[in-house]
PDB file of N, CA and C in Angstrom:
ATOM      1  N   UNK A   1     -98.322  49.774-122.786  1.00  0.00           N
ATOM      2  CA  UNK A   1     -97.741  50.755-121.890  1.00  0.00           C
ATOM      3  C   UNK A   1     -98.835  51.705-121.423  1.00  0.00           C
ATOM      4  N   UNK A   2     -98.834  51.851-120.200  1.00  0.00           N
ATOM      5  CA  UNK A   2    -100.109  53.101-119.379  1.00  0.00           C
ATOM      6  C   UNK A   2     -99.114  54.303-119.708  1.00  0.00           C
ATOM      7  N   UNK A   3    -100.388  54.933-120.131  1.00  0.00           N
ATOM      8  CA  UNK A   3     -99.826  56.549-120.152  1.00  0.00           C
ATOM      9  C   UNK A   3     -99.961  57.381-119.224  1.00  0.00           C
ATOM     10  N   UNK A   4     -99.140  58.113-118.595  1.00  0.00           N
ATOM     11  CA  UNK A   4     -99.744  58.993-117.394  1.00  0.00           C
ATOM     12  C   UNK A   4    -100.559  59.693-117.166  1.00  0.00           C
ATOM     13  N   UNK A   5    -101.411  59.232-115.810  1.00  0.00           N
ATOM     14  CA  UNK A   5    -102.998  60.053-115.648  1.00  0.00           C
ATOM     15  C   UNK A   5    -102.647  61.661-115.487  1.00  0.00           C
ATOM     16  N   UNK A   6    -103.261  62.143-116.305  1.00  0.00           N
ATOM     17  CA  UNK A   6    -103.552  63.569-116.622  1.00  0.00           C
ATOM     18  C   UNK A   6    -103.890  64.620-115.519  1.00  0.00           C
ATOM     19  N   UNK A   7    -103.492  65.713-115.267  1.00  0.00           N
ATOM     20  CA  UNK A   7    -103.392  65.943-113.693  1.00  0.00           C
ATOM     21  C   UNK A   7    -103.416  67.296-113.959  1.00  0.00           C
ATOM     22  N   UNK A   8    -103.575  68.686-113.422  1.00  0.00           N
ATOM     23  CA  UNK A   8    -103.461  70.098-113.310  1.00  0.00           C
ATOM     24  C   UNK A   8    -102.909  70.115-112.007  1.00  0.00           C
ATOM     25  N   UNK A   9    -101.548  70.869-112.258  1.00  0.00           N
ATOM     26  CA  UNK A   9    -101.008  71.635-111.258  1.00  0.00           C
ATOM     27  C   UNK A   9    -101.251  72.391-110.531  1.00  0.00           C
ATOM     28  N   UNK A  10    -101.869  72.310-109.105  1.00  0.00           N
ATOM     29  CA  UNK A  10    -101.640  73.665-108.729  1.00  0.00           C
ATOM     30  C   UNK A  10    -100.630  74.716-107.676  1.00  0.00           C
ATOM     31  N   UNK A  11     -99.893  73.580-106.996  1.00  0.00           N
ATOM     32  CA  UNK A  11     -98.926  74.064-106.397  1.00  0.00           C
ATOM     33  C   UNK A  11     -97.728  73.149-106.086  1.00  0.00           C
ATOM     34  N   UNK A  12     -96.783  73.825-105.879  1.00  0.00           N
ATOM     35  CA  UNK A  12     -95.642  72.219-105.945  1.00  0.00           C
ATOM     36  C   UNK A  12     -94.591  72.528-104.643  1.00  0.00           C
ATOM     37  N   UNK A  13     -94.206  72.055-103.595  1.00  0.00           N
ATOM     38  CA  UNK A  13     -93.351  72.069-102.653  1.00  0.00           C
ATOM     39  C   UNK A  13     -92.152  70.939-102.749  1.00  0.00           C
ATOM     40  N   UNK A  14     -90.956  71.717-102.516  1.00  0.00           N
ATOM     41  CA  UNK A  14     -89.380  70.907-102.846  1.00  0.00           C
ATOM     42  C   UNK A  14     -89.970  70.453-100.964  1.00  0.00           C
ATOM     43  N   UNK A  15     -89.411  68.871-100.942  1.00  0.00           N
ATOM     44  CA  UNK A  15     -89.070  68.703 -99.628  1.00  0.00           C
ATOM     45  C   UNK A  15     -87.960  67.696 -99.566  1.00  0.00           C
ATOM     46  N   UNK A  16     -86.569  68.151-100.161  1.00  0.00           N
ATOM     47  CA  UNK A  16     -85.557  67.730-100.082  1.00  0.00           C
ATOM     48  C   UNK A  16     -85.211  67.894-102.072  1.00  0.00           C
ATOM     49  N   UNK A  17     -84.182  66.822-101.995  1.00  0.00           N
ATOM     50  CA  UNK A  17     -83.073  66.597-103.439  1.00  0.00           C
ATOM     51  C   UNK A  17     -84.442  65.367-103.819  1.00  0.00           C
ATOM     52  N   UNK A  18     -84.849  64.530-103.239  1.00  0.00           N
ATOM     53  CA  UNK A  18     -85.771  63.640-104.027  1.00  0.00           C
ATOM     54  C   UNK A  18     -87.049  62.843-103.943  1.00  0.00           C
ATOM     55  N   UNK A  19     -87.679  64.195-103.108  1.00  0.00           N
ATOM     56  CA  UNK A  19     -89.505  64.300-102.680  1.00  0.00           C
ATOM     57  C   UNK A  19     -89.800  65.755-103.209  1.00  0.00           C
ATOM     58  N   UNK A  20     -91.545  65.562-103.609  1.00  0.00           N
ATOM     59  CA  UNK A  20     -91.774  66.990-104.058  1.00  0.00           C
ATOM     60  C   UNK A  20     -93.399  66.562-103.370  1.00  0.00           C
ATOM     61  N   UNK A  21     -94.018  67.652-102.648  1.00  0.00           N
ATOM     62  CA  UNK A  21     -95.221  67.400-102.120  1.00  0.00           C
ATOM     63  C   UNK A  21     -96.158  68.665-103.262  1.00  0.00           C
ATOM     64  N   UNK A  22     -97.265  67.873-103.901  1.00  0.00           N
ATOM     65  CA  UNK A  22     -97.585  68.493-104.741  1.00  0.00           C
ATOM     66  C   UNK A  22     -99.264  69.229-104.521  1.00  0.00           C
ATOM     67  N   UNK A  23    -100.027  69.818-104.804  1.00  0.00           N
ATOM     68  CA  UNK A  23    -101.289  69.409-104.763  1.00  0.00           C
ATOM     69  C   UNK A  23    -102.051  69.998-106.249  1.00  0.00           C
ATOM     70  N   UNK A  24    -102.688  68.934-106.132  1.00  0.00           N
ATOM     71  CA  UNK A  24    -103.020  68.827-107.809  1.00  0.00           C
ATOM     72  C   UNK A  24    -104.815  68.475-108.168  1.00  0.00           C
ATOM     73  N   UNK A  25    -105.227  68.704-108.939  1.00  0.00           N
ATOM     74  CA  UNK A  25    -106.583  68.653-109.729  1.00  0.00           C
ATOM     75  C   UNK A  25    -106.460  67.194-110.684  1.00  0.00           C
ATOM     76  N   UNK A  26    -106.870  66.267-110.218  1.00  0.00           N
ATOM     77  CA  UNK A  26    -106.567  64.608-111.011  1.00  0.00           C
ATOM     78  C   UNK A  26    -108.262  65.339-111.848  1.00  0.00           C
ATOM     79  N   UNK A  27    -107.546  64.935-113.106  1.00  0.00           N
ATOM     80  CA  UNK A  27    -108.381  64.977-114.765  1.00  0.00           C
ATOM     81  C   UNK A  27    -108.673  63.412-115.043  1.00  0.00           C
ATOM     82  N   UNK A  28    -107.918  62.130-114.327  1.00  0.00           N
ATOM     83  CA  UNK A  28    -107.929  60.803-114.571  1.00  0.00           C
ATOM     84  C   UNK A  28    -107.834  60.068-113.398  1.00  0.00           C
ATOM     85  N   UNK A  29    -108.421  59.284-113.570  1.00  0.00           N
ATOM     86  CA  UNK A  29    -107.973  58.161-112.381  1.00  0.00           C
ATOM     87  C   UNK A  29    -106.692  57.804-112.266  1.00  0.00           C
ATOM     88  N   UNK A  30    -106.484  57.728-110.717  1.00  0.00           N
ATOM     89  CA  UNK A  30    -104.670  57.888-110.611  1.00  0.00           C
ATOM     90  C   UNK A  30    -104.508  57.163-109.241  1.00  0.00           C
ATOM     91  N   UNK A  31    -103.491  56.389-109.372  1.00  0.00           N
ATOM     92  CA  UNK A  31    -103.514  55.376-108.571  1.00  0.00           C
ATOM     93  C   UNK A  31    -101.665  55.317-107.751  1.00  0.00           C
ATOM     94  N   UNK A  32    -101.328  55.134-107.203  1.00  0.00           N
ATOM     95  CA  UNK A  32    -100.371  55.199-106.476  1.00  0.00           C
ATOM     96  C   UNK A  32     -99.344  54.669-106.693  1.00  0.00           C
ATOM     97  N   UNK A  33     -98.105  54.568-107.297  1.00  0.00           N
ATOM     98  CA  UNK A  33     -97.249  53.974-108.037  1.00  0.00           C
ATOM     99  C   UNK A  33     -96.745  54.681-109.310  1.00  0.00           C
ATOM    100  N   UNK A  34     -98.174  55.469-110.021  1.00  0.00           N
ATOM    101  CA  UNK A  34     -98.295  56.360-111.080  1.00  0.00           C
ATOM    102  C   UNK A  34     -96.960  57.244-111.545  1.00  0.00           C
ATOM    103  N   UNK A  35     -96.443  56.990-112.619  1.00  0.00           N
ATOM    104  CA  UNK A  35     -95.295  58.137-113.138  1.00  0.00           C
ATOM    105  C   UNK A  35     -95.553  59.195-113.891  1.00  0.00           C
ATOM    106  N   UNK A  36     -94.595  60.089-113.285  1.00  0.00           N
ATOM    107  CA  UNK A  36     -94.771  61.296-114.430  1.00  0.00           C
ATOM    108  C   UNK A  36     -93.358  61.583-114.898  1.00  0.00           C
ATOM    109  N   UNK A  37     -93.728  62.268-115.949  1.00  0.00           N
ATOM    110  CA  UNK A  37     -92.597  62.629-116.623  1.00  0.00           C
ATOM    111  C   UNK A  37     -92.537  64.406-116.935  1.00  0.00           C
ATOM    112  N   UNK A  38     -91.375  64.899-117.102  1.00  0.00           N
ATOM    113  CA  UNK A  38     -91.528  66.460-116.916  1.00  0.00           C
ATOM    114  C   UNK A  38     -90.162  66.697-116.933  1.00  0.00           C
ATOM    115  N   UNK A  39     -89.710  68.474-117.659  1.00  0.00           N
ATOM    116  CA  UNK A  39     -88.855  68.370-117.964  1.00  0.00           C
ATOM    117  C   UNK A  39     -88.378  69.998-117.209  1.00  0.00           C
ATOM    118  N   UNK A  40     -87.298  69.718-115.947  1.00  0.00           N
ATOM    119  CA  UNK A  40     -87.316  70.960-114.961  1.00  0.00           C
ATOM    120  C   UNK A  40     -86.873  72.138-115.758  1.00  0.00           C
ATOM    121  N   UNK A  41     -86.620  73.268-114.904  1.00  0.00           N
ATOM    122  CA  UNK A  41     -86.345  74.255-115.343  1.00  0.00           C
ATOM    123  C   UNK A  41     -85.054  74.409-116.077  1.00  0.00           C
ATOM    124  N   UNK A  42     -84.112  73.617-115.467  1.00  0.00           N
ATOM    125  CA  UNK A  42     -82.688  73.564-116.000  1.00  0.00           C
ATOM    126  C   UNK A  42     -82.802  72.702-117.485  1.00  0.00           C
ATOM    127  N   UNK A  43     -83.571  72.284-118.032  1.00  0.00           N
ATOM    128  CA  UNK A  43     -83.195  71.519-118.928  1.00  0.00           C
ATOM    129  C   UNK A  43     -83.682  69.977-118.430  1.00  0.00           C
ATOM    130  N   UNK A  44     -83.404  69.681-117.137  1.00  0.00           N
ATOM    131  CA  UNK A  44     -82.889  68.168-117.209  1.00  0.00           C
ATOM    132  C   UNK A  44     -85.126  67.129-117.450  1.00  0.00           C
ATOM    133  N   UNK A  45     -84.441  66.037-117.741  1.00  0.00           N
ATOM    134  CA  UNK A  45     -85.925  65.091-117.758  1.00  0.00           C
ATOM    135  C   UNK A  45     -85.846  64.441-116.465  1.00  0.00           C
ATOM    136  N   UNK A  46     -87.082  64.810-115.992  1.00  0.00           N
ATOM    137  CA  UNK A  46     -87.509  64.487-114.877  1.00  0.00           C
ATOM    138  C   UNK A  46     -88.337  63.527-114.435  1.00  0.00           C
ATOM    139  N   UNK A  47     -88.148  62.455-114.003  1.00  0.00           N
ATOM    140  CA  UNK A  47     -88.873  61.550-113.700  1.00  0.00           C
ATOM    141  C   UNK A  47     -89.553  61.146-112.489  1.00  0.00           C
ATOM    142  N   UNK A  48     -91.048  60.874-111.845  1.00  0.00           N
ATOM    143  CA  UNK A  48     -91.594  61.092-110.553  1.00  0.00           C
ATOM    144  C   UNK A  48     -92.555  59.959-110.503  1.00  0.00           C
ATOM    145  N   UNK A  49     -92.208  59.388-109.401  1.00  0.00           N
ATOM    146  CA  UNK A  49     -93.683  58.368-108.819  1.00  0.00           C
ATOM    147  C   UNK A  49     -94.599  58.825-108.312  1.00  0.00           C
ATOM    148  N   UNK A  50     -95.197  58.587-108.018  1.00  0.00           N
ATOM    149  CA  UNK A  50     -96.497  58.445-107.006  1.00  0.00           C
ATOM    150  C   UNK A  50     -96.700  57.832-105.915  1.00  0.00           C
ATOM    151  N   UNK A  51     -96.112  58.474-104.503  1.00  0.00           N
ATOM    152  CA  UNK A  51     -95.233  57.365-103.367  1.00  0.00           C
ATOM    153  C   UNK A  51     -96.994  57.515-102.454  1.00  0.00           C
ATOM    154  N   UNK A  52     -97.571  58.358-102.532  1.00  0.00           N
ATOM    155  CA  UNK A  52     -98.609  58.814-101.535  1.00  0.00           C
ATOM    156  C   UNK A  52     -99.742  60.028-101.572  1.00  0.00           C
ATOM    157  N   UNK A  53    -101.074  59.779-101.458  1.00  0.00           N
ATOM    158  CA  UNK A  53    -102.556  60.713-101.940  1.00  0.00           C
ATOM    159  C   UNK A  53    -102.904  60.726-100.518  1.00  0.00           C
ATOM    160  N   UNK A  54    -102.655  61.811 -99.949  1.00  0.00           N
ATOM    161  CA  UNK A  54    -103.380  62.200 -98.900  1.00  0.00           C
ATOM    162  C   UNK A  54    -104.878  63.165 -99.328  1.00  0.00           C
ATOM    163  N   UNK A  55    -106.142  62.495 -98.875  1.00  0.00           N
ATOM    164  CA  UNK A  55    -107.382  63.442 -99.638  1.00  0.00           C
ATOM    165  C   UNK A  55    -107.518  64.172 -98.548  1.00  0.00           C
ATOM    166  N   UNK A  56    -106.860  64.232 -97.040  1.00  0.00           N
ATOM    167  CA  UNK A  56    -106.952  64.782 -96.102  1.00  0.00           C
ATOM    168  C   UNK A  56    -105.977  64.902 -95.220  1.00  0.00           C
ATOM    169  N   UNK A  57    -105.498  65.679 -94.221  1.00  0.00           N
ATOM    170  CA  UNK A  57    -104.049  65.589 -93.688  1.00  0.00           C
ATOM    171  C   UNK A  57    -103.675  64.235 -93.030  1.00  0.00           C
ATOM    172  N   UNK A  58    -104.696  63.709 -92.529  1.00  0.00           N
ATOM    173  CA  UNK A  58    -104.493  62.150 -91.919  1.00  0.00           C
ATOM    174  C   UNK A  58    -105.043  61.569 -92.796  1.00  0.00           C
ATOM    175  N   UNK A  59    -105.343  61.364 -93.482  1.00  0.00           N
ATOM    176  CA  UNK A  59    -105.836  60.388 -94.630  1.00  0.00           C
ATOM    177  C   UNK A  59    -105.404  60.092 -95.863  1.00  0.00           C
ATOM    178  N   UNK A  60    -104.850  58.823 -95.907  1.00  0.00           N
ATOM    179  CA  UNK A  60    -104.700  58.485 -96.648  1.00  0.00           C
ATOM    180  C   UNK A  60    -105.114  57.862 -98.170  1.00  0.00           C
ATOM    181  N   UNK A  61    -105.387  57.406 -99.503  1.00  0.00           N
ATOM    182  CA  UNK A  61    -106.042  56.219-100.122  1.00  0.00           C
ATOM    183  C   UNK A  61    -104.945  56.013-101.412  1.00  0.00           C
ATOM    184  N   UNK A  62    -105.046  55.365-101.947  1.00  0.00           N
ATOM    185  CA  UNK A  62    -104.573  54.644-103.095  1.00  0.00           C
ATOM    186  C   UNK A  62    -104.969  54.959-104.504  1.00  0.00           C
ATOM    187  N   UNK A  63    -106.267  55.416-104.653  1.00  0.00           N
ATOM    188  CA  UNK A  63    -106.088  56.028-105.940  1.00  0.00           C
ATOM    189  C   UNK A  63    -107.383  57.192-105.488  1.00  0.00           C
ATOM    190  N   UNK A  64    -107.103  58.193-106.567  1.00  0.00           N
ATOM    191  CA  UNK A  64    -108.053  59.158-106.831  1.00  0.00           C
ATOM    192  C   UNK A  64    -108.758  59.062-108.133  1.00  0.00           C
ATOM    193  N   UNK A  65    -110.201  59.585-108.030  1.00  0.00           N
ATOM    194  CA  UNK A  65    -111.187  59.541-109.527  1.00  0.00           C
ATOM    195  C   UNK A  65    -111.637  60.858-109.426  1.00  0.00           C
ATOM    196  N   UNK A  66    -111.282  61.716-110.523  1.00  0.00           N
ATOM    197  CA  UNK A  66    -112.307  63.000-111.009  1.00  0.00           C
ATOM    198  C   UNK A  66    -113.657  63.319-110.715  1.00  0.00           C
ATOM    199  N   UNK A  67    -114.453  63.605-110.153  1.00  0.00           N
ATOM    200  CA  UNK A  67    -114.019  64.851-109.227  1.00  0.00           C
ATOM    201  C   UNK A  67    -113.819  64.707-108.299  1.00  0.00           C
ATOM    202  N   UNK A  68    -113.712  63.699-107.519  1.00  0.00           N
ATOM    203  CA  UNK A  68    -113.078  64.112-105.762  1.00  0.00           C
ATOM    204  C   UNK A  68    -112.230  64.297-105.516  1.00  0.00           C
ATOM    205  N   UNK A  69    -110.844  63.971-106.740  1.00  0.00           N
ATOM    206  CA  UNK A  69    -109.578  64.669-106.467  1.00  0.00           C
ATOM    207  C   UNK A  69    -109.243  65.940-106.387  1.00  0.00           C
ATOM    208  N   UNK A  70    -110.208  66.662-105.965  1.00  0.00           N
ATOM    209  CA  UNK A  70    -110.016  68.259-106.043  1.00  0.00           C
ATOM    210  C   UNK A  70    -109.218  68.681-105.151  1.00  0.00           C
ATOM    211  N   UNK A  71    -107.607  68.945-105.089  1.00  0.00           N
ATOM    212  CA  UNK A  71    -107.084  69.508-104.422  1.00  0.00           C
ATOM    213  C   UNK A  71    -106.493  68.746-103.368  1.00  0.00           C
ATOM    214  N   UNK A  72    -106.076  67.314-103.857  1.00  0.00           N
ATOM    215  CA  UNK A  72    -105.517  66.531-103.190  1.00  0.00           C
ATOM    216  C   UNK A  72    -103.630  66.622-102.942  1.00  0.00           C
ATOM    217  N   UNK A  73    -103.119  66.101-101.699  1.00  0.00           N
ATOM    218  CA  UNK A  73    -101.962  66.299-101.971  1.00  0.00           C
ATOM    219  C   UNK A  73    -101.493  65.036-102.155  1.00  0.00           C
ATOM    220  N   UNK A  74    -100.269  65.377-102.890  1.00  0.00           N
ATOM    221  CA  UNK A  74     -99.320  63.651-103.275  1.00  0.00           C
ATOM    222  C   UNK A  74     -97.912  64.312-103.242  1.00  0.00           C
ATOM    223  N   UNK A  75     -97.346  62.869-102.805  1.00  0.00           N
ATOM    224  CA  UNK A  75     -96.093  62.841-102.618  1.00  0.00           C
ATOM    225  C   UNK A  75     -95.755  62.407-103.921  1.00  0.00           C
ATOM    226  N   UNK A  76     -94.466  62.744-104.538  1.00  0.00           N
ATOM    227  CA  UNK A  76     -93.899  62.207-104.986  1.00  0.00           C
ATOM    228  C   UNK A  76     -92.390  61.720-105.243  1.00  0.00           C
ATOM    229  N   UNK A  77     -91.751  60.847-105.754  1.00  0.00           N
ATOM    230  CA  UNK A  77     -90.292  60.392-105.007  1.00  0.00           C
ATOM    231  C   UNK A  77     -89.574  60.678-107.006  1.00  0.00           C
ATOM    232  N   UNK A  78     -88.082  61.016-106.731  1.00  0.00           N
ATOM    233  CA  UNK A  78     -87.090  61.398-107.946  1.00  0.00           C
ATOM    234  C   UNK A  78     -86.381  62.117-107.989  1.00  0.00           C
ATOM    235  N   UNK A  79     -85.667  62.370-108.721  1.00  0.00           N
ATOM    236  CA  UNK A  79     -84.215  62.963-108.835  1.00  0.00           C
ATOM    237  C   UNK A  79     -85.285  64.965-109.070  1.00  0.00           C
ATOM    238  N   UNK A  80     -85.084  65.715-108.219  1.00  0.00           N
ATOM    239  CA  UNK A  80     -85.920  66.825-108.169  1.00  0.00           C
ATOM    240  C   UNK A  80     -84.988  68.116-108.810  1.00  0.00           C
TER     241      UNK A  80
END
């Protein structure tokens, strides 16, 4: 079983009931498909893919490696 690549938060945007646009500090190589797990404010367990790494507003790629993920944004898809 892969364990989830390790990541620092730094800001998180709701864009609906089950997308969250995030932008984050990747600590691991992280690749697109990637889950996280997290447990919201209410209590509930939260579960999130990795639908999309934009390293730039038009740009897209598939995975990120430490350090160029500095401040990348990702989509991610789940019950929010």
């Amino acid at each position: 079983m892969e364990l989830p690549p390790e990541v620092q938060i730094v800001q998180v945007c709701s864009l609906g009931t089950d997308l969250l646009a995030i932008v984050v500090r990747c600590l691991a190589t992280t690749r697109l498909g990637a889950r996280f797990h997290c447990v919201s404010p209410h209590g509930r367990t939260v579960e999130l893919t990795l639908t999309e790494i934009r390293r730039y507003p038009t740009v897209t790629v598939t995975e990120v490696d430490p350090p160029h993920a500095a401040d990348d944004r990702w989509l991610c898809s789940g019950p929010v």
